[in-house]
Protein backbone atom coordinates (compact mmCIF):
# COMPACT_ATOMS: atom_id res chain seq x y z
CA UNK A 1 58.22 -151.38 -60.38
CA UNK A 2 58.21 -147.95 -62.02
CA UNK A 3 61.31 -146.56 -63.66
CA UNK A 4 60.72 -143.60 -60.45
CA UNK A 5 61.32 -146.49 -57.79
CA UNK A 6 63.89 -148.05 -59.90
CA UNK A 7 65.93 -144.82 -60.44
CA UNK A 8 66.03 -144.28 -55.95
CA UNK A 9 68.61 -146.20 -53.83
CA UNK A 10 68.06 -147.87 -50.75
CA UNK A 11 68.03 -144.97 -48.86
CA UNK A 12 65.03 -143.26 -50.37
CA UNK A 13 62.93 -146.09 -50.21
CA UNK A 14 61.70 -146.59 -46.81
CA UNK A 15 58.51 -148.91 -48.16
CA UNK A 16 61.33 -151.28 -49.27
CA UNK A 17 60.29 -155.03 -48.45
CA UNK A 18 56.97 -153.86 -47.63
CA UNK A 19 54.01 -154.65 -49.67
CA UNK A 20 50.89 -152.19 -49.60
CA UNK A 21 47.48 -153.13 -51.00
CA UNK A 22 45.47 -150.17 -53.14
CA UNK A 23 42.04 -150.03 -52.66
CA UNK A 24 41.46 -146.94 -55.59
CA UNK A 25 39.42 -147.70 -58.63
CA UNK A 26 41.52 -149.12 -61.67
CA UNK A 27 41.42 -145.95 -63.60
CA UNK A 28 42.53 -144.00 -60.68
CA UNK A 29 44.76 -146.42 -58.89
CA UNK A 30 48.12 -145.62 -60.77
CA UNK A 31 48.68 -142.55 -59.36
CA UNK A 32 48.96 -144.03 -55.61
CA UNK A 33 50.44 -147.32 -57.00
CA UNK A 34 53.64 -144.67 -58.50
CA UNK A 35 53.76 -142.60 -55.47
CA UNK A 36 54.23 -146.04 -53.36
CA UNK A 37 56.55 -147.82 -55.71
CA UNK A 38 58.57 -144.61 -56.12
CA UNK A 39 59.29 -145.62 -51.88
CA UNK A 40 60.45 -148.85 -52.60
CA UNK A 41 56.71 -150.56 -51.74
CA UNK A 42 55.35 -153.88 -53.79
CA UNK A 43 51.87 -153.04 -54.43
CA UNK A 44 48.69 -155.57 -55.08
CA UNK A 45 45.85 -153.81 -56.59
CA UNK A 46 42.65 -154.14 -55.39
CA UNK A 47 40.03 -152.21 -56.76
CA UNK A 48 37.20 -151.87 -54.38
CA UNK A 49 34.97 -150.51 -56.46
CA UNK A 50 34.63 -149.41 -60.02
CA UNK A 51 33.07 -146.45 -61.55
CA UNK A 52 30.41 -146.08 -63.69
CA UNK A 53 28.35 -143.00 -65.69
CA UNK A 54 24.98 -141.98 -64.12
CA UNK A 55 21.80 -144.04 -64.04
CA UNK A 56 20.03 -141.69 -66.27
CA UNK A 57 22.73 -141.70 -69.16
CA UNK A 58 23.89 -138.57 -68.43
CA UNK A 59 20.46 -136.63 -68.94
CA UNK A 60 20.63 -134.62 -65.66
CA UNK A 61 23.99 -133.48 -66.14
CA UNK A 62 23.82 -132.31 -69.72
CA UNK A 63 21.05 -130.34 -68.61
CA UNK A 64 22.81 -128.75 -65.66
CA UNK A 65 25.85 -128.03 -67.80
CA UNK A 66 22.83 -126.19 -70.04
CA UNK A 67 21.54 -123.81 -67.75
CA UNK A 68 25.02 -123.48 -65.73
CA UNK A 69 24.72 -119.38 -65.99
CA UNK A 70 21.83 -119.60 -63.80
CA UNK A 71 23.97 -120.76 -60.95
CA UNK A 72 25.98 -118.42 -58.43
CA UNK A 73 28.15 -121.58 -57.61
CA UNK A 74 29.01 -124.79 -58.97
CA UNK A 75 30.62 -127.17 -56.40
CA UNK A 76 33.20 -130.27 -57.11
CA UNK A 77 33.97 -132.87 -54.52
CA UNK A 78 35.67 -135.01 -56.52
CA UNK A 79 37.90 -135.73 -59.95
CA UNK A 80 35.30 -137.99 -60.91
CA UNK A 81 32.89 -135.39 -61.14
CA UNK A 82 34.89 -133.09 -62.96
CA UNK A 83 35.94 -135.12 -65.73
CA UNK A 84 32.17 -136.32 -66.15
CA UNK A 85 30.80 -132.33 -65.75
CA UNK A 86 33.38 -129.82 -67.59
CA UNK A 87 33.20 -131.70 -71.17
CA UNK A 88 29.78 -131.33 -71.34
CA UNK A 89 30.39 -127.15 -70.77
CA UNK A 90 31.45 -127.20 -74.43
CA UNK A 91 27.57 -127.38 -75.36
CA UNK A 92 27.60 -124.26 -73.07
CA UNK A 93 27.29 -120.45 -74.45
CA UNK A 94 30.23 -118.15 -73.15
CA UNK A 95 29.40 -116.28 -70.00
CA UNK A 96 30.41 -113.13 -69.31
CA UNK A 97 33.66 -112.98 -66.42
CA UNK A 98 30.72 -110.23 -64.55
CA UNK A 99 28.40 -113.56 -64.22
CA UNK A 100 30.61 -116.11 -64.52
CA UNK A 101 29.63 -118.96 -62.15
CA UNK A 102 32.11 -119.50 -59.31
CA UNK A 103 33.69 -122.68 -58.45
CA UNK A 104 34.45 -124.46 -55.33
CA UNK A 105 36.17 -127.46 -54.99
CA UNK A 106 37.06 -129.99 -52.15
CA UNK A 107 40.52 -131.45 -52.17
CA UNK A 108 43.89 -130.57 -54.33
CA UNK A 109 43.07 -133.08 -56.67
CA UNK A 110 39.74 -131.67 -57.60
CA UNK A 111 41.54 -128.20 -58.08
CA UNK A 112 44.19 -129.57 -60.33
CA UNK A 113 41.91 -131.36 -62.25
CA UNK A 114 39.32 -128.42 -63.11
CA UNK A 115 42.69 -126.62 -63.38
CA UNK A 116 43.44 -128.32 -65.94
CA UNK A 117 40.82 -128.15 -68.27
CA UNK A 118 41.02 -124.48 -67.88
CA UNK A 119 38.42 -123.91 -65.30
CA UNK A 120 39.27 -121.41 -62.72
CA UNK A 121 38.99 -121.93 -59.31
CA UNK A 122 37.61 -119.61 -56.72
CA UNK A 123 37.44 -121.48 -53.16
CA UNK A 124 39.22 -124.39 -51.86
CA UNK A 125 38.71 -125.27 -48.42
CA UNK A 126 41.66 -125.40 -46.19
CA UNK A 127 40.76 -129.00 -44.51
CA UNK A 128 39.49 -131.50 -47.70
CA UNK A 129 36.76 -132.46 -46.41
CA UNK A 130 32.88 -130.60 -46.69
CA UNK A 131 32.49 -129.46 -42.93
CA UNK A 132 35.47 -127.48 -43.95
CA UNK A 133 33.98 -125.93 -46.98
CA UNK A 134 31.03 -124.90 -45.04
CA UNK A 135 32.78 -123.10 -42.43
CA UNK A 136 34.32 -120.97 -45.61
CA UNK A 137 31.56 -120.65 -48.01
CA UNK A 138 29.93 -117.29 -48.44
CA UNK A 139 26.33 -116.52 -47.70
CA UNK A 140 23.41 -116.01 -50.16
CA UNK A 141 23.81 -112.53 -51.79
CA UNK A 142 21.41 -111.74 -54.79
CA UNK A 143 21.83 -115.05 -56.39
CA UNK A 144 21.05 -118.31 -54.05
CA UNK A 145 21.80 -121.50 -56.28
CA UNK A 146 24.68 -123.42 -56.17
CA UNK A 147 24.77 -126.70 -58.49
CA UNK A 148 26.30 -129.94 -56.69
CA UNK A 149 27.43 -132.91 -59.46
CA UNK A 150 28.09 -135.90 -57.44
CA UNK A 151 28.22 -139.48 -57.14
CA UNK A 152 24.83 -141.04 -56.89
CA UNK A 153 25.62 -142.34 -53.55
CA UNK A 154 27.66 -139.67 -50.65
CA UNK A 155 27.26 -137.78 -47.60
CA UNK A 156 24.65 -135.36 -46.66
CA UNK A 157 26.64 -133.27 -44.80
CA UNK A 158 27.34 -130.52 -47.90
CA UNK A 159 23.70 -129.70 -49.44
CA UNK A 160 22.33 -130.07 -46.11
CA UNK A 161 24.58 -127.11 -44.84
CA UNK A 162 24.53 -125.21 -48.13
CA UNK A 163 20.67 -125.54 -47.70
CA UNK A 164 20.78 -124.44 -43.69
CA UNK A 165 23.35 -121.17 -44.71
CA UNK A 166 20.28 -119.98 -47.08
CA UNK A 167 21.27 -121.48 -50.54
CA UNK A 168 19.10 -123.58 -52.97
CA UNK A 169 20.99 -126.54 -53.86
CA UNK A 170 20.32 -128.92 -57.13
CA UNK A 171 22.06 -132.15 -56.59
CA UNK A 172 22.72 -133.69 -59.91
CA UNK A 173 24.00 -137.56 -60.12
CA UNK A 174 27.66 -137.17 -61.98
CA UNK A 175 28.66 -140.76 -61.59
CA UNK A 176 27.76 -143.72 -59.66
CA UNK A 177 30.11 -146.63 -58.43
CA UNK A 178 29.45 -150.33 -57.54
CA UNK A 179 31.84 -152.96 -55.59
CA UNK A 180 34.54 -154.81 -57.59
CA UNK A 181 35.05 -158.34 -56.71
CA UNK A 182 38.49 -159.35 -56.46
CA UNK A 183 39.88 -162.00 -58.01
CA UNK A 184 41.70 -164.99 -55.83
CA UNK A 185 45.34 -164.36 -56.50
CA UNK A 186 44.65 -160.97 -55.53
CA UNK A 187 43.51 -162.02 -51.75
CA UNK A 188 45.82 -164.35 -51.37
CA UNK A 189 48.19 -161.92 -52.13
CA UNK A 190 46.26 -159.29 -49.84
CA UNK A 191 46.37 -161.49 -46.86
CA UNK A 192 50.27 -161.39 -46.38
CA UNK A 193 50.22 -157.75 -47.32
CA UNK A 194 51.84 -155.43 -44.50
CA UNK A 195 49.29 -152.79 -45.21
CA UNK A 196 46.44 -151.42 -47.00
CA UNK A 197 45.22 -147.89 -48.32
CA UNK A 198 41.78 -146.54 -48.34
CA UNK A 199 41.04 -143.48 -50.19
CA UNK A 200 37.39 -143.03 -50.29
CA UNK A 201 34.30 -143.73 -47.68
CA UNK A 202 32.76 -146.06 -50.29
CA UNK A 203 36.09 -148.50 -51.03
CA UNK A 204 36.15 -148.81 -47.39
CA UNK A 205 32.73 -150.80 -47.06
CA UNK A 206 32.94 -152.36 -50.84
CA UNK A 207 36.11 -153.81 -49.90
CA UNK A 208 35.22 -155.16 -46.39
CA UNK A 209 31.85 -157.00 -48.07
CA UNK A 210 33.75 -158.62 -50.96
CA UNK A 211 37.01 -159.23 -49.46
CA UNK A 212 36.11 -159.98 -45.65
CA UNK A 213 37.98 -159.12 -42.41
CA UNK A 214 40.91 -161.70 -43.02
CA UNK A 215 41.74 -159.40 -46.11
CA UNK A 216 43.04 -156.73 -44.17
CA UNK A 217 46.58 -156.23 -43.70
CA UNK A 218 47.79 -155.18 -39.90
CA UNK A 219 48.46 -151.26 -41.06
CA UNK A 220 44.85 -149.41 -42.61
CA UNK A 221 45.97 -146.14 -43.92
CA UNK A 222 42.97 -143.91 -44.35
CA UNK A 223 43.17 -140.52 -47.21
CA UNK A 224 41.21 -138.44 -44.59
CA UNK A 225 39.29 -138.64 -41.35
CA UNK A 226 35.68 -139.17 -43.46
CA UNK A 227 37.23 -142.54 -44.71
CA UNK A 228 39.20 -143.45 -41.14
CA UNK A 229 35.16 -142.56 -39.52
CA UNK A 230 33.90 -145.05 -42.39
CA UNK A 231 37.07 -148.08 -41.63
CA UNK A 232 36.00 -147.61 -38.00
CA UNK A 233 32.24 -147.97 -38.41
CA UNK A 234 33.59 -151.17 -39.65
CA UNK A 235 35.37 -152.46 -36.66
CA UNK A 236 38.97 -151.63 -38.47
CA UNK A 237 41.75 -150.04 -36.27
CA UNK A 238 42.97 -147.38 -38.42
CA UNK A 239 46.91 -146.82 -38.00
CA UNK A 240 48.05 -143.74 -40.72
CA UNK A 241 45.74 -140.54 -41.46
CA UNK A 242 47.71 -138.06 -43.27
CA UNK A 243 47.19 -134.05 -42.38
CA UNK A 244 47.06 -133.30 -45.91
CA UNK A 245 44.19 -135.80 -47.47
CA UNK A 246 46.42 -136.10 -50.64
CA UNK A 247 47.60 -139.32 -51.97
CA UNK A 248 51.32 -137.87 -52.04
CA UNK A 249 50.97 -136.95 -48.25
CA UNK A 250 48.75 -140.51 -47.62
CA UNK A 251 52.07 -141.95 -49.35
CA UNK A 252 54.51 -140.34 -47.45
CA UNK A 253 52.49 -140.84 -44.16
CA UNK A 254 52.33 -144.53 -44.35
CA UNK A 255 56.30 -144.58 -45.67
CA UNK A 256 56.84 -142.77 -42.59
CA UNK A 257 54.63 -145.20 -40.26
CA UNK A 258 56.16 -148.27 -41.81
CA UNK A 259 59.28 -146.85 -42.32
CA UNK A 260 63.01 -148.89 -41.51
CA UNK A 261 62.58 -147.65 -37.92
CA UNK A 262 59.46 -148.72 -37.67
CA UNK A 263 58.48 -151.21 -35.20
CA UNK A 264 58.71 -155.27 -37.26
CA UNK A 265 55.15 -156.24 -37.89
CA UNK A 266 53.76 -158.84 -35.36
């Protein structure tokens, strides 16, 4: 247990007793596993997937990092592809603030993250998810190229409607992910968990082939309602879907669900 969850008292632990399964990759997972343990929960990690550079070595990237002044927008959907994109803008020559390349990006995380390597921010969608950044994102004026670095693998939904609203769009592979296989102990321990968390489409699906069904714990908590749509494609009942598609508020959402005046667990 962290020294957070060791330093609360009873009362500020409503995951007490409970034990919560994480789903994130390794490398991202403590985050979630601290928020959870900081509410009393026991946690068994069990990366779904794991995440890997891009097929091409990082070819396509460096060269859209290159030529990133010829873009009116760059757009981030996830830390992943901000940690793999804004190093390589160090090979880049300063732009002018009167061309500077604007910067969306989808989700708090993503905005703290390009925050904090120094890169300023210009949209964030209200709702975390890209139907919401579409409904904000300006029209084509002058320039009409927006730059997308992304995970080999993802939705449609966000070049397609970029494309539709009158933009060119260059989708450039930022990182790619495969399934993690989990190791015994681990789904043993899964199988008497009271519930599990699901932060991304992809961990839903990696999880559910390597794991199975009987892995699931009776509570699914779900980051946002693209991940919930992907756990019920599967045939999973999804119980906890924060309003805020932040780990914090995914945290506090299932604390609340499973709280101590919760109903017992059947």
């Amino acid at each position: 247990m962290s020294a957070g969850a060791e330093a609360r008292d009873g009362n500020d632990q409503p995951l007490r007793g409970r034990t919560v399964v994480v789903t994130r990759a390794e490398s991202q997972a403590p985050a979630l596993v601290d928020l959870l343990q900081g509410l009393g929960a026991d946690t068994v990690l069990m990366p779904a997937i794991r995440v890997l550079g891009p097929a091409d070595g990082g070819e396509g990237l460096r060269a859209a990092a290159e030529h990133l002044a010829e873009y009116d927008w760059v757009v981030f959907t996830s830390v992943n592809a901000v940690e793999r994109f804004v190093p390589l803008l160090g090979r880049v020559p300063p732009v002018t603030p009167a061309i500077r390349t604007r910067v969306a990006a989808i989700g708090a995380g993503t905005a703290r993250a390009l925050a904090g390597a120094g890169l300023p921010v210009d949209l964030v969608p209200e709702r975390f998810v890209a139907e919401s950044l579409l409904e904000t994102f300006p029209p084509p004026s002058g320039g009409r190229r927006v730059l997308l670095p992304r995970a080999a693998v993802a939705r449609e939904v966000l070049p397609e409607g970029l494309r539709a609203a009158g933009w060119h769009v260059d989708v450039v592979e930022a990182y790619r992910t495969e399934r993690s296989r989990p190791p015994a102990e681990s789904l043993a321990a899964a199988r008497g968990a009271d519930a599990i968390t699901f932060t991304s489409a992809s961990s839903v699906g990696s999880y559910l082939d390597e794991a199975g069904a009987a892995a699931v714990p009776p509570v699914v908590a779900c980051i946002g309602p693209v991940t919930a749509a992907a756990a019920r494609e599967r045939d999973l009942e999804v119980d906890v879907v924060p309003e805020v598609h932040t780990m914090k508020a995914l945290a506090e959402a299932l604390a609340a669900h499973l709280g101590p005046d919760a109903q017992p667990l059947g």
